[in-house]
N, C-alpha and C. Protein backbone atom coordinates (compact mmCIF):
# COMPACT_ATOMS: atom_id res chain seq x y z
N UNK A 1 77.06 86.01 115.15
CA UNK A 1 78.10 85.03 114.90
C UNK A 1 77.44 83.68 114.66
N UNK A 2 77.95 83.02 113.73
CA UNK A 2 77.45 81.85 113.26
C UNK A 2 78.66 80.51 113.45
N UNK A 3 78.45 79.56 113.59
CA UNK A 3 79.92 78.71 113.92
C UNK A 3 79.38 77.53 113.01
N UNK A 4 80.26 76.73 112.18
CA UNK A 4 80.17 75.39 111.08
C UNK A 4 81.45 74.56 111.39
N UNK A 5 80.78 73.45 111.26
CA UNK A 5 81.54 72.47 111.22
C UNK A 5 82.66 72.50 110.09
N UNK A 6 84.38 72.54 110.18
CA UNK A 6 85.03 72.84 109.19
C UNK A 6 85.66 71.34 108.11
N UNK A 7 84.86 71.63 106.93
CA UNK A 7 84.87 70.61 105.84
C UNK A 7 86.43 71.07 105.02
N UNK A 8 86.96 70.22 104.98
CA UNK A 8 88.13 70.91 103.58
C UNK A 8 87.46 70.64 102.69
N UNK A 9 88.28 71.32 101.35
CA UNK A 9 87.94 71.59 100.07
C UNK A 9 88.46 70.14 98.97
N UNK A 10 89.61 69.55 99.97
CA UNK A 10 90.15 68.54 98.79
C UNK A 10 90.28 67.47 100.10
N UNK A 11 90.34 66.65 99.93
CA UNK A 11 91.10 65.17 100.64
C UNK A 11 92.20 64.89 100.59
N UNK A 12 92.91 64.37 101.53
CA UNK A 12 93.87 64.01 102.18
C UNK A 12 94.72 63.55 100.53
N UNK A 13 93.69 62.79 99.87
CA UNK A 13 94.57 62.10 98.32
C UNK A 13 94.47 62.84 97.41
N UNK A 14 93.89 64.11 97.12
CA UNK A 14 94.12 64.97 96.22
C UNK A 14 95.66 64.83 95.69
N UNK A 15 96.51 65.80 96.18
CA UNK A 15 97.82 65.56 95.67
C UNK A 15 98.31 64.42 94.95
N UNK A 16 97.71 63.60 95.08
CA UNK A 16 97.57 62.14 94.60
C UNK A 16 97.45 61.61 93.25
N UNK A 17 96.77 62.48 93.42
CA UNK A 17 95.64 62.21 91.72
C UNK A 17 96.05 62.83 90.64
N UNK A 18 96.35 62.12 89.34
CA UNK A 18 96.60 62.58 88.53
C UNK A 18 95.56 63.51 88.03
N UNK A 19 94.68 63.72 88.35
CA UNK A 19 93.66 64.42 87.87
C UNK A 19 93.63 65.44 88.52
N UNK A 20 94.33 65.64 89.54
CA UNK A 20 94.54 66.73 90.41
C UNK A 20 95.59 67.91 89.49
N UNK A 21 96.51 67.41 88.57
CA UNK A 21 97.89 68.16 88.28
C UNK A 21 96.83 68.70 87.00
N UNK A 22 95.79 68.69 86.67
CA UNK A 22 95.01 69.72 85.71
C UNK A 22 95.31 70.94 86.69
N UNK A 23 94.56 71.16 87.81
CA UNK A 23 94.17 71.73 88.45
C UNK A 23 94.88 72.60 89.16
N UNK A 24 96.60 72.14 89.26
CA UNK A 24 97.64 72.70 89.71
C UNK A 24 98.04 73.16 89.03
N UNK A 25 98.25 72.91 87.67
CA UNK A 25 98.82 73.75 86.72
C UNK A 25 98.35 75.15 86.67
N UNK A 26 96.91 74.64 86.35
CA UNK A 26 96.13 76.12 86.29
C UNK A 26 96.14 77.11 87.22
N UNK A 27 96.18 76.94 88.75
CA UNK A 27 96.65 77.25 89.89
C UNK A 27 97.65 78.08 89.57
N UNK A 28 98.89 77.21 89.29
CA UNK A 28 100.07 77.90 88.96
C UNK A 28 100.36 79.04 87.95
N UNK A 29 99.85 78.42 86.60
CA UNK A 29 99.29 79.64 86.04
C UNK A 29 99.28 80.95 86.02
N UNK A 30 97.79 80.80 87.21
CA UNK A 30 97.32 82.00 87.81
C UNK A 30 97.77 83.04 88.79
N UNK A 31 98.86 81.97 89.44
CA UNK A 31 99.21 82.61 91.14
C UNK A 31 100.76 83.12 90.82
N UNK A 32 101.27 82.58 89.83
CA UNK A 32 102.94 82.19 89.97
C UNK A 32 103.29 84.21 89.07
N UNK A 33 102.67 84.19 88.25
CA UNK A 33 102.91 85.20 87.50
C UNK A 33 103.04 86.70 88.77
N UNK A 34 102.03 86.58 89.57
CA UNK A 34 102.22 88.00 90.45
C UNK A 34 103.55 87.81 91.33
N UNK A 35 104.55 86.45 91.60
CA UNK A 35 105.47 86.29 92.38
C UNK A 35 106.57 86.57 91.74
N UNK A 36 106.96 85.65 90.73
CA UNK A 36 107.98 85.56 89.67
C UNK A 36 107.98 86.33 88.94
N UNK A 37 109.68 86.73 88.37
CA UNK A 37 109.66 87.31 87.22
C UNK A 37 109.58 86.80 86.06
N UNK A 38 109.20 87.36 85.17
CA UNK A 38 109.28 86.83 83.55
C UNK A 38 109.94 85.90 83.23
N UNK A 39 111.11 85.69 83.42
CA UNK A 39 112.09 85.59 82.91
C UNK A 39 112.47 83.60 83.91
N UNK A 40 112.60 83.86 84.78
CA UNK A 40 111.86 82.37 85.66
C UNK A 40 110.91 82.17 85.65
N UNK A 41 109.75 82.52 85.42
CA UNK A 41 108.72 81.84 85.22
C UNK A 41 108.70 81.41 83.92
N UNK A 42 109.45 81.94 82.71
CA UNK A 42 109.41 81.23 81.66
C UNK A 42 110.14 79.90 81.78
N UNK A 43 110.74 80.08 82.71
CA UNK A 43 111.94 78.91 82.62
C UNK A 43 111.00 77.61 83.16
N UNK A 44 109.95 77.77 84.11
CA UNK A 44 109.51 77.29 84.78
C UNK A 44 108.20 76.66 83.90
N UNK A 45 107.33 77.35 82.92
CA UNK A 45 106.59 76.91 81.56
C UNK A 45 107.35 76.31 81.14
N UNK A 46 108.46 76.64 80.73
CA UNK A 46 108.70 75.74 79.62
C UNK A 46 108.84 74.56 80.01
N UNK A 47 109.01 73.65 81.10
CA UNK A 47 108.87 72.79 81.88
C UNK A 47 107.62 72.13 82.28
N UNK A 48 106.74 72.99 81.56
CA UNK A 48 105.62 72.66 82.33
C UNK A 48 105.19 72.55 84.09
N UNK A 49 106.29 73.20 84.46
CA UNK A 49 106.14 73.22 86.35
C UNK A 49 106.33 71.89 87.09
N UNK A 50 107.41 71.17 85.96
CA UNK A 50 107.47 69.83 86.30
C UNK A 50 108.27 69.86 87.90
N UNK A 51 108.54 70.94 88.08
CA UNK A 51 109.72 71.11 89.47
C UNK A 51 108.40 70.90 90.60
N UNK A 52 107.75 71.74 90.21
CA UNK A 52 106.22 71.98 91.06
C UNK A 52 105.69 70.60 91.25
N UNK A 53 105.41 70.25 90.74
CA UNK A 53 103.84 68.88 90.59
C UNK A 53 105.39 67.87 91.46
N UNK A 54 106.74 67.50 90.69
CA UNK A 54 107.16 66.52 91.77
C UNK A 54 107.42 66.95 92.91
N UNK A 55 107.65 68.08 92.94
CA UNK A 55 107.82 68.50 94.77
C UNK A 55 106.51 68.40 95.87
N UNK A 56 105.59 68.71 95.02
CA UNK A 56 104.22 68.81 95.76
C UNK A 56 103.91 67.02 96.06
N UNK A 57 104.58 66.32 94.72
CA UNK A 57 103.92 64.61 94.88
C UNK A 57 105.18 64.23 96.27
N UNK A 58 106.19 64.72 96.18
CA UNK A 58 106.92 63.84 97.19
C UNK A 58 106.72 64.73 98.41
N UNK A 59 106.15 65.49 98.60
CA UNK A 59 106.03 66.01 100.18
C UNK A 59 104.62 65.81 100.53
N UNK A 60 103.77 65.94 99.69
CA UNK A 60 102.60 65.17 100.09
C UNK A 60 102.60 63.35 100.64
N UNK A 61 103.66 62.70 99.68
CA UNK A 61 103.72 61.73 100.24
C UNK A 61 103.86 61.66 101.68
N UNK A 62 105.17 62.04 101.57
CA UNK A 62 106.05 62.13 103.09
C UNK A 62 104.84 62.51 104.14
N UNK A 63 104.19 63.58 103.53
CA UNK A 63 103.27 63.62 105.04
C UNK A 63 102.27 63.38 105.05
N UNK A 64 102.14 62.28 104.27
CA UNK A 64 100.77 61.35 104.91
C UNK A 64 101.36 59.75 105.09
N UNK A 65 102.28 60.11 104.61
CA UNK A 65 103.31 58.73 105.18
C UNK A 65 103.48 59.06 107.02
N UNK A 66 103.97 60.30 107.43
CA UNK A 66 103.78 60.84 108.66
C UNK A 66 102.49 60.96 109.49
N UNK A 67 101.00 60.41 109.16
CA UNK A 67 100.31 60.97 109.80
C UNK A 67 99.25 61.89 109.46
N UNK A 68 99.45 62.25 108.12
CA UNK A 68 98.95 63.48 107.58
C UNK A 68 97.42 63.35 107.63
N UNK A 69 97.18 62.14 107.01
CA UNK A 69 95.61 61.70 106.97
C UNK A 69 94.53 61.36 108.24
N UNK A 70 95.35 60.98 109.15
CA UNK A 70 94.84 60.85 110.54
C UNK A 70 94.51 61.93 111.02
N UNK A 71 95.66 63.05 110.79
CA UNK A 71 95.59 64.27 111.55
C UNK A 71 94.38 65.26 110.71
N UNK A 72 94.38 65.07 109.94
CA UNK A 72 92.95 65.80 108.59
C UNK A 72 92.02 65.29 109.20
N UNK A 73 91.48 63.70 109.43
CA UNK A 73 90.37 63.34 110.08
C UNK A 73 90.31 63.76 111.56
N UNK A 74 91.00 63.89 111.84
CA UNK A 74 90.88 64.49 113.68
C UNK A 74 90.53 65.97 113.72
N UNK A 75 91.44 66.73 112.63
CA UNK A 75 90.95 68.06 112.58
C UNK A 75 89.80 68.38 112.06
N UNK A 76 89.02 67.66 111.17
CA UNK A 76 88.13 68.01 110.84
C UNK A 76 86.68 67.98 111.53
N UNK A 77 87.06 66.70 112.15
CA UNK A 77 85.73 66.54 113.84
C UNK A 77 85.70 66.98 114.76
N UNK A 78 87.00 67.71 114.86
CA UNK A 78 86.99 68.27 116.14
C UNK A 78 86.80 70.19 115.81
N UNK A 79 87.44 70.83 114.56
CA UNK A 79 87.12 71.98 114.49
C UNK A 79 85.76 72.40 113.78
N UNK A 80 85.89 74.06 114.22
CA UNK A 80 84.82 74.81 113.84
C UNK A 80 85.13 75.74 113.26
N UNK A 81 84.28 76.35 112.19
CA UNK A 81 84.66 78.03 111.63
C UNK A 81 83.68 78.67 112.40
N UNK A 82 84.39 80.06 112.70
CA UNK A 82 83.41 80.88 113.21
C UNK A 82 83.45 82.32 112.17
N UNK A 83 82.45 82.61 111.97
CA UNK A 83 82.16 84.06 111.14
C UNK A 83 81.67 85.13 112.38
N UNK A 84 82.14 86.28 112.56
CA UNK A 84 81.82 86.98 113.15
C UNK A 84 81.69 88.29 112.30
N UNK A 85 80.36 88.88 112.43
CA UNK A 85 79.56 90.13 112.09
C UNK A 85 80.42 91.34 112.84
N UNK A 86 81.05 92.36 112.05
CA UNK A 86 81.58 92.99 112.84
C UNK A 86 80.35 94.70 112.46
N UNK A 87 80.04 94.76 113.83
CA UNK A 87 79.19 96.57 113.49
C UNK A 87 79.82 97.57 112.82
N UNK A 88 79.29 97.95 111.88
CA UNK A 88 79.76 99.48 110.86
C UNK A 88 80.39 100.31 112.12
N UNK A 89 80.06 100.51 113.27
CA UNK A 89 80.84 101.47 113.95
C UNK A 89 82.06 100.73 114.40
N UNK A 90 82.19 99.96 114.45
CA UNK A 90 83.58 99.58 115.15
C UNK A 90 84.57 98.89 113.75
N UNK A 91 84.23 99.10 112.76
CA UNK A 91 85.27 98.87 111.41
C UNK A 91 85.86 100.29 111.32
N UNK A 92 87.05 100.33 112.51
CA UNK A 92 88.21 101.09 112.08
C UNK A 92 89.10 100.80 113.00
N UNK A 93 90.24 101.42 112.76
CA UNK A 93 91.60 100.78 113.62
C UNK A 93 92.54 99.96 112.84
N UNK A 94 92.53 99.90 111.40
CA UNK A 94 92.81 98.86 110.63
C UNK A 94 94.28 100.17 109.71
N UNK A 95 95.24 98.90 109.52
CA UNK A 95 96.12 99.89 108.69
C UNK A 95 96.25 98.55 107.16
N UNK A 96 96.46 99.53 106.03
CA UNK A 96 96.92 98.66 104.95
C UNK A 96 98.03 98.14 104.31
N UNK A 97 97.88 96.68 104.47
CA UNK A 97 98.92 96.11 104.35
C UNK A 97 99.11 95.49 102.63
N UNK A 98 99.52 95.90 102.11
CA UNK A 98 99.17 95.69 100.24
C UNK A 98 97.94 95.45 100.00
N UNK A 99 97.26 94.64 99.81
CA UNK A 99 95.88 94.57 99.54
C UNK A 99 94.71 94.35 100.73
N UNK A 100 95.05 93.70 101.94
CA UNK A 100 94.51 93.44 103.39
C UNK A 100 94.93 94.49 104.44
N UNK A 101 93.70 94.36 105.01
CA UNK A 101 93.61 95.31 106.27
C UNK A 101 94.08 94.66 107.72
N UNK A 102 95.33 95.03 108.18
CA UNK A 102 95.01 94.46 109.22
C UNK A 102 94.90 95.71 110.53
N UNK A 103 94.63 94.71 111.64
CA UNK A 103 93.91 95.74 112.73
C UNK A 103 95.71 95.67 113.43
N UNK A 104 95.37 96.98 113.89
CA UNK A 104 96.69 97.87 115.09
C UNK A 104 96.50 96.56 116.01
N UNK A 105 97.81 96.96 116.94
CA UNK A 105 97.75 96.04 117.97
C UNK A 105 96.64 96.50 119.13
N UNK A 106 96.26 97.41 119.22
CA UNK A 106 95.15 98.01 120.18
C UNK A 106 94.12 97.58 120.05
N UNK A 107 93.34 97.40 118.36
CA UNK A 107 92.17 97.42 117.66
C UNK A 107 92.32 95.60 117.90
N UNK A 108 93.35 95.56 118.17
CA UNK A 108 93.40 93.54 117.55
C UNK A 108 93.24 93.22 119.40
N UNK A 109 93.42 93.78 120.17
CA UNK A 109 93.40 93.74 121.77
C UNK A 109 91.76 94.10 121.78
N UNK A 110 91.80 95.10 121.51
CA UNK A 110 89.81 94.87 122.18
C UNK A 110 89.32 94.38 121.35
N UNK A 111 89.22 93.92 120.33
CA UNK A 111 88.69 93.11 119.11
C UNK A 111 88.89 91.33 119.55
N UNK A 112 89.35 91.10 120.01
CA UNK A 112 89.99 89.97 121.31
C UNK A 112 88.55 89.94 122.20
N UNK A 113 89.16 91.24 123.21
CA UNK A 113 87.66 91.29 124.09
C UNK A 113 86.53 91.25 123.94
N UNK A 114 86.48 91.87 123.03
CA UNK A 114 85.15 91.95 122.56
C UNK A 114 84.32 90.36 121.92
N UNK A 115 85.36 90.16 121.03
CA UNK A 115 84.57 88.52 120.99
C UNK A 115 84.96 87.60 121.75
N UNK A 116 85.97 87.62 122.49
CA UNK A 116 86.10 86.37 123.27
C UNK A 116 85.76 86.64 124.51
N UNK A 117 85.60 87.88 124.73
CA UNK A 117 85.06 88.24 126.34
C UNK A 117 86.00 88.55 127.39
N UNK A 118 87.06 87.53 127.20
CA UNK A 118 88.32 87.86 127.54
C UNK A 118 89.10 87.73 127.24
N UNK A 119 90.44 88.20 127.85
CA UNK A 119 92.03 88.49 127.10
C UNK A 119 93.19 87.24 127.76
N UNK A 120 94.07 87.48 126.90
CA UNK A 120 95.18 86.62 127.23
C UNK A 120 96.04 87.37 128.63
N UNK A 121 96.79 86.92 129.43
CA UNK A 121 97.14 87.06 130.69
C UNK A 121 97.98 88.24 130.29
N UNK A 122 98.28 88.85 131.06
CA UNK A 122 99.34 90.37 130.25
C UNK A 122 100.80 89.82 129.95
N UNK A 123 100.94 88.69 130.99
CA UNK A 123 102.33 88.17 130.87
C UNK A 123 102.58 87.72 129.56
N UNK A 124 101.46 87.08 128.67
CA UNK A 124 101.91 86.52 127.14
C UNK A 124 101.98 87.39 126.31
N UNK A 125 101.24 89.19 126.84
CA UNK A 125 101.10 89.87 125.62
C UNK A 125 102.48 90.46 125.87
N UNK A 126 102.74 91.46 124.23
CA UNK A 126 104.03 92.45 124.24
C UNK A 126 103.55 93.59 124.84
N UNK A 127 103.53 94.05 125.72
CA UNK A 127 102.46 95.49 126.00
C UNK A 127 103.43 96.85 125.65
N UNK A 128 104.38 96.32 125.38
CA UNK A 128 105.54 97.36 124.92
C UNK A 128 105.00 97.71 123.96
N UNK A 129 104.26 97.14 123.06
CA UNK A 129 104.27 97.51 121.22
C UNK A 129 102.55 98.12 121.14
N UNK A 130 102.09 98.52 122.69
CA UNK A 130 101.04 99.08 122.96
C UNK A 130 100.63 100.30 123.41
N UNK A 131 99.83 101.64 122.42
CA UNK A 131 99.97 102.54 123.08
C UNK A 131 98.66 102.86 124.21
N UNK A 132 99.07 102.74 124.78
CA UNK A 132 98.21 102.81 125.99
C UNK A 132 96.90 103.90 126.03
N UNK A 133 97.10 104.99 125.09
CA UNK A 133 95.72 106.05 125.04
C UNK A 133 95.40 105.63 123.87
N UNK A 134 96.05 105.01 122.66
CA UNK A 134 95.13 104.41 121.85
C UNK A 134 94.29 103.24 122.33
N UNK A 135 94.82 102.61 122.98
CA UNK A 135 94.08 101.40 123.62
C UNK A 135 92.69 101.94 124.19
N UNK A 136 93.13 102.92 124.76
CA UNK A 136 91.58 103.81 126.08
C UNK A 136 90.68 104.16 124.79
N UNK A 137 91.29 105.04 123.69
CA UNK A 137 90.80 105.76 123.16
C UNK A 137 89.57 104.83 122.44
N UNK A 138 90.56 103.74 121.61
CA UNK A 138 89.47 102.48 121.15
C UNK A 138 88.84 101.92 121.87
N UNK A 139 89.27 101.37 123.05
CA UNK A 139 88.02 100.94 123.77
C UNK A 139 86.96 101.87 123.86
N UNK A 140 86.68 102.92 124.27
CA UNK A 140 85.93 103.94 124.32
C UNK A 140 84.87 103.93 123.48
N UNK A 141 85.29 103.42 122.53
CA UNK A 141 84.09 103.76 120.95
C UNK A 141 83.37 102.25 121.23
N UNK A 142 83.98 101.22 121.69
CA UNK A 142 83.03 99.79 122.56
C UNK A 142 82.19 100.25 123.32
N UNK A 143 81.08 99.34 123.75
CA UNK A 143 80.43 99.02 124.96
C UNK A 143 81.16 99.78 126.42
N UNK A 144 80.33 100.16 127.14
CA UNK A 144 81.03 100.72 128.32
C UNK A 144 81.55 99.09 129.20
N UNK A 145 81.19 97.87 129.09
CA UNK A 145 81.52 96.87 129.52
C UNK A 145 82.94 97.06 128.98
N UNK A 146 83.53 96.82 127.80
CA UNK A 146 84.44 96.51 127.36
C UNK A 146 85.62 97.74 127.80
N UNK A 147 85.10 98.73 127.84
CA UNK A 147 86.07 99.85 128.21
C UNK A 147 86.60 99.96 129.31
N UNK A 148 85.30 99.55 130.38
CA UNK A 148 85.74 99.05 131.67
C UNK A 148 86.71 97.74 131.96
N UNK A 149 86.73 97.01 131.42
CA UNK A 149 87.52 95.59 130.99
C UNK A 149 89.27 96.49 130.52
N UNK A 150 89.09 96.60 129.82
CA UNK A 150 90.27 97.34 129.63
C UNK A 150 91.23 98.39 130.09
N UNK A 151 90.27 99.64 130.83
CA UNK A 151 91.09 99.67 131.65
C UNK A 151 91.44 99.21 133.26
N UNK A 152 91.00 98.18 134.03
CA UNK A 152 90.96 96.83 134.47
C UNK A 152 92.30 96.25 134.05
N UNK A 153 92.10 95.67 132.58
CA UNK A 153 93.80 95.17 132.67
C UNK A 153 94.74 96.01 132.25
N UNK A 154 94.68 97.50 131.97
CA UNK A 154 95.62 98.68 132.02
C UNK A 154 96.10 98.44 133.51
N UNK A 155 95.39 98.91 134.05
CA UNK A 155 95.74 99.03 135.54
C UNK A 155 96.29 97.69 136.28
N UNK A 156 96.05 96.23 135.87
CA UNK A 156 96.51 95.03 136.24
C UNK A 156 97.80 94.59 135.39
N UNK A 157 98.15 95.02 134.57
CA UNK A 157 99.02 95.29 133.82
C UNK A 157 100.22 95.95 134.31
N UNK A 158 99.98 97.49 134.70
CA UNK A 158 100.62 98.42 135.39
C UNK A 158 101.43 98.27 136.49
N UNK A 159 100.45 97.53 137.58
CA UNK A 159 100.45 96.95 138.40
C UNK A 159 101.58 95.78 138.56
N UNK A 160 101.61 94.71 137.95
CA UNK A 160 102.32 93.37 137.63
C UNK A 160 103.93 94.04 136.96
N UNK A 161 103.76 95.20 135.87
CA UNK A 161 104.80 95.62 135.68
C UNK A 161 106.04 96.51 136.84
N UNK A 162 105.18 97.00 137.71
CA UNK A 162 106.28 98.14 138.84
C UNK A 162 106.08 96.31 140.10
N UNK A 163 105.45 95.49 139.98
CA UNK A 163 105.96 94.93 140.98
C UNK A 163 107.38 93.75 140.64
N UNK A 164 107.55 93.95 138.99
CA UNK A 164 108.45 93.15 138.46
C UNK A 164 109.66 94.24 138.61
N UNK A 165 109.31 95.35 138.67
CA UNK A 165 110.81 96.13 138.82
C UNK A 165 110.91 96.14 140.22
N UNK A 166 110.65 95.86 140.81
CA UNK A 166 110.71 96.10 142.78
C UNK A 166 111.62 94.52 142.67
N UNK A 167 111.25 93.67 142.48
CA UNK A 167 111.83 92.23 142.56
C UNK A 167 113.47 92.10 142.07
């Protein structure tokens, strides 16, 4: 794992700049065609996306009239990106979601543990939307640390749940 200081790509005055609406167009262009149909998006060329560029100029205003620019410089000194290396054995657990993979709620729970070391309190998680031998099963293919960790908060979990039905 590697961690960087997080730079944006444009400044706070981008939106700003007339030299910016090259750049949106083309954007638009590119992105608008896989959303829209034909038939509105022509409506929307033939306009040149003039709906676009003033909506983007007056809400950009508004929120840096709000703060916007302060809050960009604060976020940017204070955050980090982190890249994390994930091992060829533990890339699975993932279902497809149109073009992205995302991880099960099990795979996204020890995938948690595993890089952060530890988990969120059971009280914030849904543990309902958790199957409990997939959970064992994936941990299992982890570190024996992590498997042990897990079932730890199976059992603290378990636990917290039959003493909420006694109450």
């Amino acid at each position: 794992m590697y961690a960087t200081p997080f730079v944006p790509a444009r400044d706070s005055e981008y939106f700003q700049s007339k030299v910016s609406v090259t750049e949106i167009l083309e954007s638009l262009e590119t992105d608008l065609p896989r959303f829209l149909p034909g038939k509105i998006l022509g409506e929307y060329r033939k306009y040149k996306y003039r709906d676009f560029i003033l909506t983007v100029d007056q809400v950009t205003v508004s929120l840096l009239d709000q703060g916007l620019r302060d809050y960009l410089k604060m976020f940017e000194e204070k955050s980090t990106l982190k890249r994390l290396k994930l091992l060829p054995s533990l890339f699975f657990g993932y279902e497809t979601n149109k073009r992205y993979l995302i991880a099960t709620p099990e795979k996204a729970l020890v995938d948690t543990l595993y890089y952060r070391g530890n988990l969120p309190v059971p009280d914030v998680l849904d543990l309902d939307r958790l199957d409990r031998g997939t959970l064992t099963e994936t941990a299992k293919k982890f570190p024996a640390s992590i498997f042990r960790k897990i079932t730890l908060f199976l059992g603290s979990a378990a636990d917290n749940a039959s003493l909420s039905l006694k109450l």
